[in-house]
N, C-alpha and C. Protein backbone atom coordinates (compact mmCIF):
# COMPACT_ATOMS: atom_id res chain seq x y z
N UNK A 1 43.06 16.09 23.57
CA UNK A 1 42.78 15.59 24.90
C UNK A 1 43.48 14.24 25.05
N UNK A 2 44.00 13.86 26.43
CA UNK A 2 45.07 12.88 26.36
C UNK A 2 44.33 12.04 27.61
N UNK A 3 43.94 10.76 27.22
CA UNK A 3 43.56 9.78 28.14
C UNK A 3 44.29 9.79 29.15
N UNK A 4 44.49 9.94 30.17
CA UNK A 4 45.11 10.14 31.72
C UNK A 4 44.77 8.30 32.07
N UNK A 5 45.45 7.93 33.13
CA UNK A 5 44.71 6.66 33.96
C UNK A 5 43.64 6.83 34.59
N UNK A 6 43.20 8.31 35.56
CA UNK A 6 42.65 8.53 36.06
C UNK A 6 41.39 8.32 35.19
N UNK A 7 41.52 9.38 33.77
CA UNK A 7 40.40 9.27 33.37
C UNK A 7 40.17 8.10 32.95
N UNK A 8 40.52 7.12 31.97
CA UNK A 8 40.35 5.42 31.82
C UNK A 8 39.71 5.08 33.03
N UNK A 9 40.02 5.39 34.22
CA UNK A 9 39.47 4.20 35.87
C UNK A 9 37.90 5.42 35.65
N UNK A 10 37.70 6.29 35.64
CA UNK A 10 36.76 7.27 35.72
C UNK A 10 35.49 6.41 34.32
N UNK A 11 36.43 6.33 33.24
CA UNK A 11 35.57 6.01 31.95
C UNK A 11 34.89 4.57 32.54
N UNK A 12 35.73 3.72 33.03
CA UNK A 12 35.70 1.74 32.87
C UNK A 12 34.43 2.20 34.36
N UNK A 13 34.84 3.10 34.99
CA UNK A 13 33.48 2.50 36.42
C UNK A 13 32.27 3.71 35.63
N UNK A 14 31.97 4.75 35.20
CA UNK A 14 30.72 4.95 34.62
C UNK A 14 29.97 3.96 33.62
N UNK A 15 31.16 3.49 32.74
CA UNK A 15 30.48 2.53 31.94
C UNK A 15 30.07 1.32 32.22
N UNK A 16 30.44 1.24 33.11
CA UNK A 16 29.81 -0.53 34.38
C UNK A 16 28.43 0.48 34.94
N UNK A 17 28.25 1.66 35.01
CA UNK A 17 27.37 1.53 35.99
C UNK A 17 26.36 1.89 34.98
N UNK A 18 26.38 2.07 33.45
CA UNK A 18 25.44 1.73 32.67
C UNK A 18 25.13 3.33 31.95
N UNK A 19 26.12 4.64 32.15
CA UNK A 19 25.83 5.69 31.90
C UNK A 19 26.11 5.50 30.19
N UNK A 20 25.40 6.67 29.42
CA UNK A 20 25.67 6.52 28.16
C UNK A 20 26.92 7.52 27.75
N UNK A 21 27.49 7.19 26.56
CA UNK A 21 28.68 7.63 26.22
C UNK A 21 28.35 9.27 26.16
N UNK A 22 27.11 9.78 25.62
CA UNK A 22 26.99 11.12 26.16
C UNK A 22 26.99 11.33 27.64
N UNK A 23 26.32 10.95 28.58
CA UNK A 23 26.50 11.22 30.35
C UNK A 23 28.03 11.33 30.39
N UNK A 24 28.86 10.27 29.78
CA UNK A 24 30.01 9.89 30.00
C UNK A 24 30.80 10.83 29.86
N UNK A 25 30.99 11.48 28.27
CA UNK A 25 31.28 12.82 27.84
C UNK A 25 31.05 13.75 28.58
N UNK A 26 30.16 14.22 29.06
CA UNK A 26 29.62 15.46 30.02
C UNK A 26 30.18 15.41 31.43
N UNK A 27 30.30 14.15 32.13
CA UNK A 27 31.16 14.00 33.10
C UNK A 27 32.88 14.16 33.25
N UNK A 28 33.37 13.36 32.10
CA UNK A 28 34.26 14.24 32.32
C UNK A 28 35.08 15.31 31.63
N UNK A 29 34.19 15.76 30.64
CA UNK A 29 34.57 16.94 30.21
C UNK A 29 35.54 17.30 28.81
N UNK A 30 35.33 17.93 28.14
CA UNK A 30 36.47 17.98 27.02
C UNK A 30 36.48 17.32 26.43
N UNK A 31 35.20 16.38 26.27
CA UNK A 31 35.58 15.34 25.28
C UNK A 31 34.57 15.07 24.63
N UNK A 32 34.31 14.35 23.42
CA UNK A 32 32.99 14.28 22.83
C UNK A 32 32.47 12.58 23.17
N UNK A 33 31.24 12.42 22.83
CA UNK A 33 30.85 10.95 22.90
C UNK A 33 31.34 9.84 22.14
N UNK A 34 31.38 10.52 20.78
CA UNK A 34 32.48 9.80 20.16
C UNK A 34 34.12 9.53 20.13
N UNK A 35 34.08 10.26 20.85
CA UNK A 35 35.54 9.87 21.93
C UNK A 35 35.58 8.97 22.84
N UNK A 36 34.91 9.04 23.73
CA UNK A 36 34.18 7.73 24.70
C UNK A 36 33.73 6.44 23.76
N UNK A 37 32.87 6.84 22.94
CA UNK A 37 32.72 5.19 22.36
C UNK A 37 34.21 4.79 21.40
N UNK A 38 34.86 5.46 21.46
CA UNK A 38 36.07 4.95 20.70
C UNK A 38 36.91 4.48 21.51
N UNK A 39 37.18 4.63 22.78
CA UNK A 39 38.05 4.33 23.95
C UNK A 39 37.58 3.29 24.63
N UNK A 40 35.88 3.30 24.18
CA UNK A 40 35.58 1.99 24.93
C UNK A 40 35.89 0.70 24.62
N UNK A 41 35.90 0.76 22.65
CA UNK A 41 36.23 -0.07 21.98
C UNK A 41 37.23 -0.50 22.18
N UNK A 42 38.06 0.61 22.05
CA UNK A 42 39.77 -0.08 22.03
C UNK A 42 40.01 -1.16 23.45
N UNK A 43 39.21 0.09 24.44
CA UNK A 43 39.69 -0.99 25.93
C UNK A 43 39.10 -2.16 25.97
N UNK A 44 38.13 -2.46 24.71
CA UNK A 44 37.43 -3.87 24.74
C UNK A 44 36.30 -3.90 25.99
N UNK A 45 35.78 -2.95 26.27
CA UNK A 45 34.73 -2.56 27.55
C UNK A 45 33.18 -3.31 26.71
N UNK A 46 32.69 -4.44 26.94
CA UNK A 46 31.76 -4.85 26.48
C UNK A 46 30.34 -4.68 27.81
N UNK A 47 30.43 -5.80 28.55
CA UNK A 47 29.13 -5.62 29.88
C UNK A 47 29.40 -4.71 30.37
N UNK A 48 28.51 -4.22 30.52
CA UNK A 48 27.50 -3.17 31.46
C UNK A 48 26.52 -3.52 32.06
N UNK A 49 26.04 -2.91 33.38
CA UNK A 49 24.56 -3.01 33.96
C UNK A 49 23.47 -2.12 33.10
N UNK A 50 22.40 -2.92 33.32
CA UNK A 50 21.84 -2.57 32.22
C UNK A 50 20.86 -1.76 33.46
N UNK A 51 19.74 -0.26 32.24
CA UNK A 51 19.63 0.03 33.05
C UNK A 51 18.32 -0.18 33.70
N UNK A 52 17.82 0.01 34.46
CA UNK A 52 16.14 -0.17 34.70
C UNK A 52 14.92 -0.32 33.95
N UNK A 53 15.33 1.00 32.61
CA UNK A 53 14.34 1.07 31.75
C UNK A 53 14.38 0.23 30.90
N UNK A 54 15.96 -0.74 30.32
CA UNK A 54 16.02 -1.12 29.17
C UNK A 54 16.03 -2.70 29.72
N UNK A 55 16.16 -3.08 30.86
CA UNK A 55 15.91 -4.17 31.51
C UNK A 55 14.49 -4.94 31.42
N UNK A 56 13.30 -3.94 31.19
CA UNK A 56 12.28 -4.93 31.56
C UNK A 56 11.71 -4.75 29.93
N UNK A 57 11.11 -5.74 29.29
CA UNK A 57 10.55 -5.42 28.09
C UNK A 57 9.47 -4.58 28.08
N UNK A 58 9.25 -3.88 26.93
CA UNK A 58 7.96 -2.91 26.94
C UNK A 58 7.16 -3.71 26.85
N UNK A 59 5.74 -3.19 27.57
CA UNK A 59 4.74 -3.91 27.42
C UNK A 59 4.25 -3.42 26.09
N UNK A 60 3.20 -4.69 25.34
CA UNK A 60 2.98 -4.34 23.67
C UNK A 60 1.23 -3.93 24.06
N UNK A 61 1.00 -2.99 22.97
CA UNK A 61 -0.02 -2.50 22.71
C UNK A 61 -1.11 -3.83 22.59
N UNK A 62 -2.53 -3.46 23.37
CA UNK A 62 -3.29 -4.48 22.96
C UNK A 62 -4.53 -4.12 21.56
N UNK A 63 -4.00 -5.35 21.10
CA UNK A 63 -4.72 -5.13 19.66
C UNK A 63 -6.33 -6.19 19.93
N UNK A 64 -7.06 -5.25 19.03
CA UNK A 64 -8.52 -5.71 19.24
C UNK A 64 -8.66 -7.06 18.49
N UNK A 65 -9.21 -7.51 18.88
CA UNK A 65 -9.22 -9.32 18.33
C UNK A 65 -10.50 -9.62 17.73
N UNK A 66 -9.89 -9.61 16.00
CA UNK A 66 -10.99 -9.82 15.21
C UNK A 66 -10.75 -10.83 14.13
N UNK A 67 -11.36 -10.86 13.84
CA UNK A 67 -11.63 -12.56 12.93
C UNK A 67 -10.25 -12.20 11.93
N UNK A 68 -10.32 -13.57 11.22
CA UNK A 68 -9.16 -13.57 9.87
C UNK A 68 -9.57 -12.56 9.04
N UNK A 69 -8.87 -12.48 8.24
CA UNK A 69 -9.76 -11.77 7.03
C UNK A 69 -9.74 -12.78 5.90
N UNK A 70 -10.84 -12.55 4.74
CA UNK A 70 -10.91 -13.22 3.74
C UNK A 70 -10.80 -13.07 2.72
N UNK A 71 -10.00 -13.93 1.64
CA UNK A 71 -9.90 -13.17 0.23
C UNK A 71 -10.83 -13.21 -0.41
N UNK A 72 -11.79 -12.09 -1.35
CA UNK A 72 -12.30 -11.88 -1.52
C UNK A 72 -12.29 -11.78 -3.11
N UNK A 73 -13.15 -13.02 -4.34
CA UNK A 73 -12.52 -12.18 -5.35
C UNK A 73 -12.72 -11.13 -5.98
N UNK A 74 -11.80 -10.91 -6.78
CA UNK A 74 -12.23 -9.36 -7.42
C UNK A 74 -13.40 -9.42 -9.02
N UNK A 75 -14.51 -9.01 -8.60
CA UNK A 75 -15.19 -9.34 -9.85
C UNK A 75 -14.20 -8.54 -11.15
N UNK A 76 -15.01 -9.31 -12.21
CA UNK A 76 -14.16 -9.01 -13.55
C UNK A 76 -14.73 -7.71 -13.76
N UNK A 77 -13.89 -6.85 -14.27
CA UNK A 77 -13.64 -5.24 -15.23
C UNK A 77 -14.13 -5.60 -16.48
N UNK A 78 -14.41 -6.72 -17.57
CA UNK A 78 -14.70 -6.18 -18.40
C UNK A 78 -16.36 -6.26 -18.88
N UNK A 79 -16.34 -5.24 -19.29
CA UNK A 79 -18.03 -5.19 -19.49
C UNK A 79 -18.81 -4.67 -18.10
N UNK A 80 -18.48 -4.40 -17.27
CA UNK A 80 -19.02 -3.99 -15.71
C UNK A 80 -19.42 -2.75 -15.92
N UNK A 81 -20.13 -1.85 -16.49
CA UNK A 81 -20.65 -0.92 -16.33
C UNK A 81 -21.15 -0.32 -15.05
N UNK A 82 -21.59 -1.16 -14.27
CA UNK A 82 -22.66 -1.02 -13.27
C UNK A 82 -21.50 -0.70 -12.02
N UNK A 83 -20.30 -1.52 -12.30
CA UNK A 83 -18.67 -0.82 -11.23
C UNK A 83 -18.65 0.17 -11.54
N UNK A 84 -18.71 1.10 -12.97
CA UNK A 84 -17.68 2.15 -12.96
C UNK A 84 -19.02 3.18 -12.85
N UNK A 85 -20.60 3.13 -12.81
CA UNK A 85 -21.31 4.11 -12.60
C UNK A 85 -21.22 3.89 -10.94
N UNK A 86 -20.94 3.14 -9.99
CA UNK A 86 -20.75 2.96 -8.90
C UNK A 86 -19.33 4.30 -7.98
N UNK A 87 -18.66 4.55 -9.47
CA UNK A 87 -17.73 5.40 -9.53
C UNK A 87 -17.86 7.11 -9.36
N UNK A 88 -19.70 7.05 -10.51
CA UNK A 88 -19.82 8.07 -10.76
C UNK A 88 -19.29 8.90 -11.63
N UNK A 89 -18.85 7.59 -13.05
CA UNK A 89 -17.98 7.88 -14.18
C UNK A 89 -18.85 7.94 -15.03
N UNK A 90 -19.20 8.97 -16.12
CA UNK A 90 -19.74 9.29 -17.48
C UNK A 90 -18.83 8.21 -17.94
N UNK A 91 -19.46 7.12 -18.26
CA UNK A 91 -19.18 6.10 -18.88
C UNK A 91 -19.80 5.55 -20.23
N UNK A 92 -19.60 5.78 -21.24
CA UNK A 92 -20.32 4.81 -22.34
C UNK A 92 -20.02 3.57 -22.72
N UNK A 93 -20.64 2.22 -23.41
CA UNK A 93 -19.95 1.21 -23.29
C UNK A 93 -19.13 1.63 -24.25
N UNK A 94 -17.96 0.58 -23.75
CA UNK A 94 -16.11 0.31 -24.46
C UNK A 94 -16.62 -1.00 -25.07
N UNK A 95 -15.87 -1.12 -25.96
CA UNK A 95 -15.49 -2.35 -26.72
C UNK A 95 -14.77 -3.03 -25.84
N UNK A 96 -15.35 -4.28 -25.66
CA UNK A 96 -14.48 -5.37 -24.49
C UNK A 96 -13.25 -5.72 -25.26
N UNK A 97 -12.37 -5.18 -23.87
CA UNK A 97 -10.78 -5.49 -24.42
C UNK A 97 -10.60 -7.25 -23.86
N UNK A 98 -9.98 -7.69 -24.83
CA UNK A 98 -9.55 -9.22 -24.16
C UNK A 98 -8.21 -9.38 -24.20
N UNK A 99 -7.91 -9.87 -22.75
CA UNK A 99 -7.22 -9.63 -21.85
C UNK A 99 -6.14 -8.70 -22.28
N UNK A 100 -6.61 -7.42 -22.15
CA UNK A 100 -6.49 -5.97 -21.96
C UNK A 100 -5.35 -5.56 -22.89
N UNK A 101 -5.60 -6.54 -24.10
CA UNK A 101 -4.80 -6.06 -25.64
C UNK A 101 -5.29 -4.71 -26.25
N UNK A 102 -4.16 -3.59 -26.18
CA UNK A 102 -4.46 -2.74 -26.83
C UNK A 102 -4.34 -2.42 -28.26
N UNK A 103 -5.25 -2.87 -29.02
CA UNK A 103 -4.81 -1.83 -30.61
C UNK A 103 -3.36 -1.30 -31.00
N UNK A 104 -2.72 -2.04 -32.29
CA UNK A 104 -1.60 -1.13 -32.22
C UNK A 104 -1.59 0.31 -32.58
N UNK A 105 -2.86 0.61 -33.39
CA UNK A 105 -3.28 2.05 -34.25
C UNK A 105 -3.63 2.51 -32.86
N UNK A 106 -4.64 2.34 -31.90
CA UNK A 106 -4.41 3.36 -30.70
C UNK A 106 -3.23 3.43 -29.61
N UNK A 107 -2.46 2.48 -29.38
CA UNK A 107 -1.18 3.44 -28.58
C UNK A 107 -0.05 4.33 -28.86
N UNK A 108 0.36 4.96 -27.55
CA UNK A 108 0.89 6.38 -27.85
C UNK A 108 2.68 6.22 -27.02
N UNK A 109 2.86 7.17 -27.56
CA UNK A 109 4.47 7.01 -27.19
C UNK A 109 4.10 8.56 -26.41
N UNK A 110 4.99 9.03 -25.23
CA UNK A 110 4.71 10.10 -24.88
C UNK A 110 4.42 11.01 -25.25
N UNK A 111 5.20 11.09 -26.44
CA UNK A 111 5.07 12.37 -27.09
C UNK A 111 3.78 12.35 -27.99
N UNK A 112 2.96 11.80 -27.69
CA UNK A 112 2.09 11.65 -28.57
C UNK A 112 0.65 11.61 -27.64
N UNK A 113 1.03 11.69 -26.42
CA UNK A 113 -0.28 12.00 -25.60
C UNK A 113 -1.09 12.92 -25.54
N UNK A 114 -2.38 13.19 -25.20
CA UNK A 114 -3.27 14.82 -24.98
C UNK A 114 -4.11 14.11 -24.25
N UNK A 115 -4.86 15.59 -23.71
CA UNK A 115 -5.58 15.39 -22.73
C UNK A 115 -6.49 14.48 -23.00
N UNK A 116 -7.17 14.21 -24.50
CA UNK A 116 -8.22 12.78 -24.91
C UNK A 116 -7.68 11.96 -25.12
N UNK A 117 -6.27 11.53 -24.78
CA UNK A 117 -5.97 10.07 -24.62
C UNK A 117 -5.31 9.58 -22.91
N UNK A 118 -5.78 8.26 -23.46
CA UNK A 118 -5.67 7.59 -21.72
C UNK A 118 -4.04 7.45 -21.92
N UNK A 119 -3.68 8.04 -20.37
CA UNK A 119 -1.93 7.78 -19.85
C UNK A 119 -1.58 6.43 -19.16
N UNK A 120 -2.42 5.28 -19.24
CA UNK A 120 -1.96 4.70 -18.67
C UNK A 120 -1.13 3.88 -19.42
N UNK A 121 0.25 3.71 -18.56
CA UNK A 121 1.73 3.20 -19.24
C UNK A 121 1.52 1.48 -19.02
N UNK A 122 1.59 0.95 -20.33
CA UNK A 122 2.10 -0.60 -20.50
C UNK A 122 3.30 -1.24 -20.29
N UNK A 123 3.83 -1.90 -19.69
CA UNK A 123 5.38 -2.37 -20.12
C UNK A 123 6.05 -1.67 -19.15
N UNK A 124 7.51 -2.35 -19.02
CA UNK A 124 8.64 -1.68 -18.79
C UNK A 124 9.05 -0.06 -19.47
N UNK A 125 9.08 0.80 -18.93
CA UNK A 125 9.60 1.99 -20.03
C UNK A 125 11.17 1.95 -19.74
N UNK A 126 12.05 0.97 -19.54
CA UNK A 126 13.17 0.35 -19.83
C UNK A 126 13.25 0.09 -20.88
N UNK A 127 12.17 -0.63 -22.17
CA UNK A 127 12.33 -1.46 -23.00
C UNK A 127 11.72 -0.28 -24.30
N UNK A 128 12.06 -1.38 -25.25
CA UNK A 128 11.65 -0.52 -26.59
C UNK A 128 10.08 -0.45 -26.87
N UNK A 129 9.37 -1.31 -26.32
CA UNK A 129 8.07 -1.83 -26.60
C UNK A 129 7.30 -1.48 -25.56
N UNK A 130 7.77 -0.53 -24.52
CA UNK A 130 6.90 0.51 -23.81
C UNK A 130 5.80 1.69 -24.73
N UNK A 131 4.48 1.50 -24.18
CA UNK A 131 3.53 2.62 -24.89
C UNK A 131 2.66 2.83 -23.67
N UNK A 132 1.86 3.96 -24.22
CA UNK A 132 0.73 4.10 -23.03
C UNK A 132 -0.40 3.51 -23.99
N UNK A 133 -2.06 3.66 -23.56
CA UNK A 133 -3.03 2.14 -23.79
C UNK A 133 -3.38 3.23 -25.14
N UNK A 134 -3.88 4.96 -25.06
CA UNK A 134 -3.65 6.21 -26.14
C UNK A 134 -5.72 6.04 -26.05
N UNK A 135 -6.31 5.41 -25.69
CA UNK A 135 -7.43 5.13 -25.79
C UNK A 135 -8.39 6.55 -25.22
N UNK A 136 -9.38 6.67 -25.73
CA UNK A 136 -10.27 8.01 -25.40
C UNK A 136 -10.70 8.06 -24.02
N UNK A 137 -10.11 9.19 -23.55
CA UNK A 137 -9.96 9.14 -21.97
C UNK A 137 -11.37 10.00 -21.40
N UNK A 138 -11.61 9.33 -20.14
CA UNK A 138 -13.12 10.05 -19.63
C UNK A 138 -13.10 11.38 -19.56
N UNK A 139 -13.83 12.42 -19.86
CA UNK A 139 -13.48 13.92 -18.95
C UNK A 139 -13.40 13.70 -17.74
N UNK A 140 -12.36 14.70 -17.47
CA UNK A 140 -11.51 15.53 -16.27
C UNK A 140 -10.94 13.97 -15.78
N UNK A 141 -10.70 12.71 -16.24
CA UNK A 141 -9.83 11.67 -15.73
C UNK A 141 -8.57 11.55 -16.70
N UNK A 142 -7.41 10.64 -16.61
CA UNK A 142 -6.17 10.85 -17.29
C UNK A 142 -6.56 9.63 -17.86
N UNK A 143 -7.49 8.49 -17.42
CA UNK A 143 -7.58 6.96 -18.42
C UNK A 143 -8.76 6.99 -18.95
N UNK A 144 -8.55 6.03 -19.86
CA UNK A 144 -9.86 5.24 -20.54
C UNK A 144 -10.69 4.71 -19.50
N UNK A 145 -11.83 4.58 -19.69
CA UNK A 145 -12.69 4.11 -18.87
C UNK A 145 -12.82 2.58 -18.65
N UNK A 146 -11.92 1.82 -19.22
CA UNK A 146 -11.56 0.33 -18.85
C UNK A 146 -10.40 0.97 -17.17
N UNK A 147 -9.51 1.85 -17.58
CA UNK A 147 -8.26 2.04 -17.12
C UNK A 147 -8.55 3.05 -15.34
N UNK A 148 -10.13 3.47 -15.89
CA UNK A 148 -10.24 4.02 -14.96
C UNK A 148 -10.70 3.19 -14.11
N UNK A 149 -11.82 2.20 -14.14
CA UNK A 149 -12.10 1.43 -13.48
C UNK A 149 -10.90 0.65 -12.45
N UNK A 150 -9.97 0.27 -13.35
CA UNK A 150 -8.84 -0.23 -12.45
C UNK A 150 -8.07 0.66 -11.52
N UNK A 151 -7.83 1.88 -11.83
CA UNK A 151 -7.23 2.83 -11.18
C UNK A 151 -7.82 3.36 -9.88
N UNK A 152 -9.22 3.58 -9.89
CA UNK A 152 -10.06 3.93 -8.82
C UNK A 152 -11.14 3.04 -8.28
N UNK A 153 -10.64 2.77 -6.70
CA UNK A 153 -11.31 1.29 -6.43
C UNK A 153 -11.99 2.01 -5.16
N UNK A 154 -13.24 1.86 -4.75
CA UNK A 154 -13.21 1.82 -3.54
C UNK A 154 -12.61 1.61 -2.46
N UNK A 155 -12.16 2.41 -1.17
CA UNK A 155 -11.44 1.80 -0.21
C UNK A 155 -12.06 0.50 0.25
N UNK A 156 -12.85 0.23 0.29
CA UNK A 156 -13.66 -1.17 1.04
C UNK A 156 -12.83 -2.68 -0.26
N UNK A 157 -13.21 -2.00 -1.43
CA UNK A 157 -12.55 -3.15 -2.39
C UNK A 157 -11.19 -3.40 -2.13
N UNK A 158 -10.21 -2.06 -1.87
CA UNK A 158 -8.79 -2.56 -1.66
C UNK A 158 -8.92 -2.50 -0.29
N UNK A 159 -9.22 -2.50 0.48
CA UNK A 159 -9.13 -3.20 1.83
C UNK A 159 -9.30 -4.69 1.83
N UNK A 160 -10.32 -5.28 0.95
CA UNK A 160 -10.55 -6.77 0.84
C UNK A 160 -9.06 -7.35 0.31
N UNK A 161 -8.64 -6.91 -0.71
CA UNK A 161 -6.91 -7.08 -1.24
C UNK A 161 -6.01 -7.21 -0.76
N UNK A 162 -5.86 -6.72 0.46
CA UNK A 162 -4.66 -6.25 0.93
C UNK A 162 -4.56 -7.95 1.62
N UNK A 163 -2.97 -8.22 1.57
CA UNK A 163 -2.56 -9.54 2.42
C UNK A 163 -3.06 -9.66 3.61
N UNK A 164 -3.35 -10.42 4.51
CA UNK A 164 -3.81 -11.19 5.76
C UNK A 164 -2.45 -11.05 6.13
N UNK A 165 -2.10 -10.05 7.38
CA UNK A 165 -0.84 -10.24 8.33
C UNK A 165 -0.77 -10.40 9.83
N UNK A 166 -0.16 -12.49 9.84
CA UNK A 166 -1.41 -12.85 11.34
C UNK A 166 -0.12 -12.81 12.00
């Protein structure tokens, strides 16, 4: 298809009057939109009338107006029994982990997992010194019952967590 003058004077007054490069295409025929936006470029065709719809800003949704929110802290996991029956976890007490050092005799390298050990992964598994925690996992859950506690929170608890976005 060969740009004519006609068509150029046809292209330069639809595109002043704000039609899109598809309308544009369809008007005059034989040509695709990306043909039109390529011709517009070259001719350096920048303003346009803009059109009615894209002229006035959308009006924004009104949002209900409620207080800040507050951070809330997170009570401590260890020794909390009374969180994880809140769970509804067959829980027995664990030996309090401090600060959540695992045993080197209980962790597991993948290949070394089963269904009675906890999957939850430590570390980078980039690095050499990646393991999972290998600790005696609850029935029908994949963690230890330290691991489960962390894993399954109430929605109301991670709702308190989540960032303040004012």
């Amino acid at each position: 298809m060969n740009w004519t003058d006609e068509r150029v004077e046809t292209l330069k007054k639809l595109w002043a009057d704000g039609l899109s490069a598809s309308q544009i295409a369809a008007e005059l025929g034989g040509i695709t939109r990306n043909a039109v936006i390529g011709k517009v470029h070259r001719l350096g065709l920048s303003g346009r009338a803009k059109s009615p719809s894209s002229a006035a800003p959308r009006p924004r949704k009104a949002r209900p107006h409620s207080q800040h929110m507050l951070r809330v802290s997170r009570p401590s996991m260890r020794g909390n029994t009374a969180l994880a029956h809140s769970y509804e976890l067959d829980v027995e007490p664990e030996p309090e982990l401090i600060d959540n050092v695992i045993p080197i005799g209980q962790r597991r390298t993948l290949l070394e997992l089963t269904e009675e050990t906890c999957r939850w992964p430590i570390g980078d598994p980039g690095h050499a010194d990646f393991f999972f925690c290998g600790g005696p996992s609850i029935s029908s859950l994949p963690y230890c019952a330290y691991h489960s506690r962390v894993a399954y929170q109430p929605a109301n608890i991670r709702r308190d967590r989540r960032p303040f976005r004012g």
